[in-house]
Protein backbone atom coordinates (compact mmCIF):
# COMPACT_ATOMS: atom_id res chain seq x y z
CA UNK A 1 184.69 199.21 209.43
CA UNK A 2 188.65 199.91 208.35
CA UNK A 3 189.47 198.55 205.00
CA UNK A 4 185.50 197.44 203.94
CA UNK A 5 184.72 198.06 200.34
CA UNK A 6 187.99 199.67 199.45
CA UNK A 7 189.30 199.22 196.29
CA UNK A 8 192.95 199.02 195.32
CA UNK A 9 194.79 202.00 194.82
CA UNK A 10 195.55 203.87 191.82
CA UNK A 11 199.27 203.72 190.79
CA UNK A 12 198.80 206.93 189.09
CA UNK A 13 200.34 205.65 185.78
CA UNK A 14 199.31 205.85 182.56
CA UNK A 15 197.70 202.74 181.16
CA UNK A 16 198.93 202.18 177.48
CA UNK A 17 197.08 199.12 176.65
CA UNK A 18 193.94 197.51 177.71
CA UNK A 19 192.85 193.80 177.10
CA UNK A 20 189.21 193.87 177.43
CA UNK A 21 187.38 190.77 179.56
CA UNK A 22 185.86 189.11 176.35
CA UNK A 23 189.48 188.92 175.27
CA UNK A 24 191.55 185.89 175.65
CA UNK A 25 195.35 185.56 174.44
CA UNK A 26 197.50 182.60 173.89
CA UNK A 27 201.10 183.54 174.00
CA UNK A 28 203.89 185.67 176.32
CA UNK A 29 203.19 189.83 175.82
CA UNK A 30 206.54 191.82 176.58
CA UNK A 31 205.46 195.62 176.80
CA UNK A 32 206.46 198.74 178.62
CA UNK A 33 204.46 201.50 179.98
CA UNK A 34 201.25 200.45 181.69
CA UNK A 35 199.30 197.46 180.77
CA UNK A 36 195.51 196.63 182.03
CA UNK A 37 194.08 193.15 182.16
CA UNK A 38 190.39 192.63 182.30
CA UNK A 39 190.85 189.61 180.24
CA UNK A 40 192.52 185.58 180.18
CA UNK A 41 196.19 185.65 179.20
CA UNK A 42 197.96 182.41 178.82
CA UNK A 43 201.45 182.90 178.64
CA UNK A 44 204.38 185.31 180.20
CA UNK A 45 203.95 188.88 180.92
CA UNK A 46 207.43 190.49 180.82
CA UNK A 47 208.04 193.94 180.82
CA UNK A 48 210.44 195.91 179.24
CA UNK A 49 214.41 195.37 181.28
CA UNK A 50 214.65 198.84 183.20
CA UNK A 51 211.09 200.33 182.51
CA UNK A 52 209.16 201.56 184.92
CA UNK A 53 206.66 199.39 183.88
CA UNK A 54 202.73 198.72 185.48
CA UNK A 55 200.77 195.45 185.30
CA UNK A 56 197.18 195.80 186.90
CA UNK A 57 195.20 192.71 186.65
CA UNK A 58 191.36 193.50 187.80
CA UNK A 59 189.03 191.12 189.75
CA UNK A 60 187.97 189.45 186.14
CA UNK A 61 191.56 189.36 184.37
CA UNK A 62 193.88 186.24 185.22
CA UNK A 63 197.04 185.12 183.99
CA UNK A 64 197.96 181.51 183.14
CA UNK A 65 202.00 182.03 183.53
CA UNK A 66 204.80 183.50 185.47
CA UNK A 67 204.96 187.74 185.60
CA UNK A 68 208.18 190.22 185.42
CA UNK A 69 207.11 193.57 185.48
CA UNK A 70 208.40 196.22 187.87
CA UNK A 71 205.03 197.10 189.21
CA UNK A 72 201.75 194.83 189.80
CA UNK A 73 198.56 195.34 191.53
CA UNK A 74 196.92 192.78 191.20
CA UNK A 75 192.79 192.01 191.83
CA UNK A 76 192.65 188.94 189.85
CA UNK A 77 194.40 185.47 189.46
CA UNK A 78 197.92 184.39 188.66
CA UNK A 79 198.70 180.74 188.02
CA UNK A 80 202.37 181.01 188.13
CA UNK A 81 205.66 183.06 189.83
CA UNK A 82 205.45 187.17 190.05
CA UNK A 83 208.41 188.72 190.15
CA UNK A 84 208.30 192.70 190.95
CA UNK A 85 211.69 194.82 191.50
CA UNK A 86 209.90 197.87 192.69
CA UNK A 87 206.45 196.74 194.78
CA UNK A 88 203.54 194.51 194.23
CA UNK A 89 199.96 195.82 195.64
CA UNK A 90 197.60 192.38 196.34
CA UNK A 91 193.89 193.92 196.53
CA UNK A 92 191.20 192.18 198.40
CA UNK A 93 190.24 189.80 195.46
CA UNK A 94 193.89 188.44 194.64
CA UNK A 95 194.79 185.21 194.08
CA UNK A 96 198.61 184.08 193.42
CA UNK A 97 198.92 179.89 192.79
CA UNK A 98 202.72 180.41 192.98
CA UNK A 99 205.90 182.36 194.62
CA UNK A 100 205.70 185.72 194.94
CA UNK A 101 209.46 187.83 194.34
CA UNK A 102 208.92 191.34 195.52
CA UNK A 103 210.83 194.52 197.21
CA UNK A 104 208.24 196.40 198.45
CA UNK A 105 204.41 193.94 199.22
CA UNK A 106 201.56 195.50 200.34
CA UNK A 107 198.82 192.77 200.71
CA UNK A 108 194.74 193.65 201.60
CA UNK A 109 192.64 191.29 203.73
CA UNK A 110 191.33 188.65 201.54
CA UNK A 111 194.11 188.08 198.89
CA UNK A 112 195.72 184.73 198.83
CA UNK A 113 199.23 183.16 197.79
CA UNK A 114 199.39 179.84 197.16
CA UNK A 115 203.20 179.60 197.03
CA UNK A 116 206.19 181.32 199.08
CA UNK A 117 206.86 185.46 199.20
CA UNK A 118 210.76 185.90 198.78
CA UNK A 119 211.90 189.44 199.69
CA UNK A 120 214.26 190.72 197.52
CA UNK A 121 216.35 194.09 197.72
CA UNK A 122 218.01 195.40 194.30
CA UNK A 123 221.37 194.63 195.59
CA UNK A 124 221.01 190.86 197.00
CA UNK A 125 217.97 188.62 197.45
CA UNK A 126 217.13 187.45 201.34
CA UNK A 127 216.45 183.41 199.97
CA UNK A 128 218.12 181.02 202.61
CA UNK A 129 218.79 177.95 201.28
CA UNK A 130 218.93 175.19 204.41
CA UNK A 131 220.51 172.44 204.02
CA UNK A 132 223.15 174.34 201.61
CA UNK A 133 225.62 176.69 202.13
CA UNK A 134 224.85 179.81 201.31
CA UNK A 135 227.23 182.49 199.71
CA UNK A 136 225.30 185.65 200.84
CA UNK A 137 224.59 185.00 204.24
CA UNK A 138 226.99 181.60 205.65
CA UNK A 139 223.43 180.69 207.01
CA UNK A 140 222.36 176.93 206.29
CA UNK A 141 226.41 175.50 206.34
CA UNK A 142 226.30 171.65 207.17
C-alpha cells in the first residue's frame, strides 16, 4: 500500500561522476559535486570541506570504508562510519555495518544500521558520554 515499490528520491543534483557496477576501486576518492556508485569501492569517500557535495550509492554499489560527504542517499552497502552534515536519505535496500553521524535522517522501511545513529547539529553534537563527564551537556557526571 504506502511506501511499496518506491524508489528513493532524487536529490536533484547534478551527478559529476559515475563508477559503473563492473568497476571496482582500491583506494580513498575525495571529490566534490555529485558522485554515483553502481560499483565496489574499498577505501574512504570524502568530499570536498564546505561543498555541497552528493554521494548516492545504488542497490548494487557498496563501500568498504568510512564516508564524509555532506549529502548521501544511500541504496546499497556501507561497511564502515557515515558521516553527513546536511542529511542522509536510507532507501529501502540500505545497509550501514557501522555508526551513522547525521543532521537531518530520513530512513525507508527495510534499510538497516548495524551500528549507532548520533544526531548532530552544526553547532554541537548530541553524543552523551555515561560514565564521563560531559562538557556540553553536565549529563553522565560521576
Amino acid at each position: 500500500m504506502f511506501g511499496e515499490g518506491k524508489k528513493p528520491k532524487s536529490s536533484g543534483a547534478r551527478v559529476d561522476t559515475i563508477i559503473g557496477q563492473q568497476t571496482r576501486i582500491e583506494g580513498d576518492i575525495h571529490f566534490s559535486g555529485g558522485l554515483h556508485i553502481d560499483g565496489r569501492i574499498k577505501g574512504n569517500i570524502i568530499a570536498e570541506a564546505g561543498s555541497a557535495s552528493v554521494l548516492t550509492v545504488s542497490e548494487h554499489g557498496s563501500i568498504e570504508g568510512d564516508v564524509h560527504v555532506p549529502t548521501v542517499i544511500l541504496n546499497g552497502s556501507v561497511s564502515g562510519d557515515v558521516r553527513s552534515d546536511d542529511r542522509i536519505e536510507l532507501a529501502a535496500k540500505a545497509e550501514v555495518n557501522g555508526d551513522v553521524y547525521y543532521n537531518l535522517i530520513e530512513m525507508a522501511m527495510g534499510a538497516a544500521v548495524n551500528g549507532g545513529l548520533v544526531h548532530q547539529t552544526e553547532k554541537a553534537s548530541s553524543v552523551i558520554n555515561f560514565g564521563r563527564e560531559s562538557t556540553e551537556t553536565g549529563v553522565g557526571k560521576e
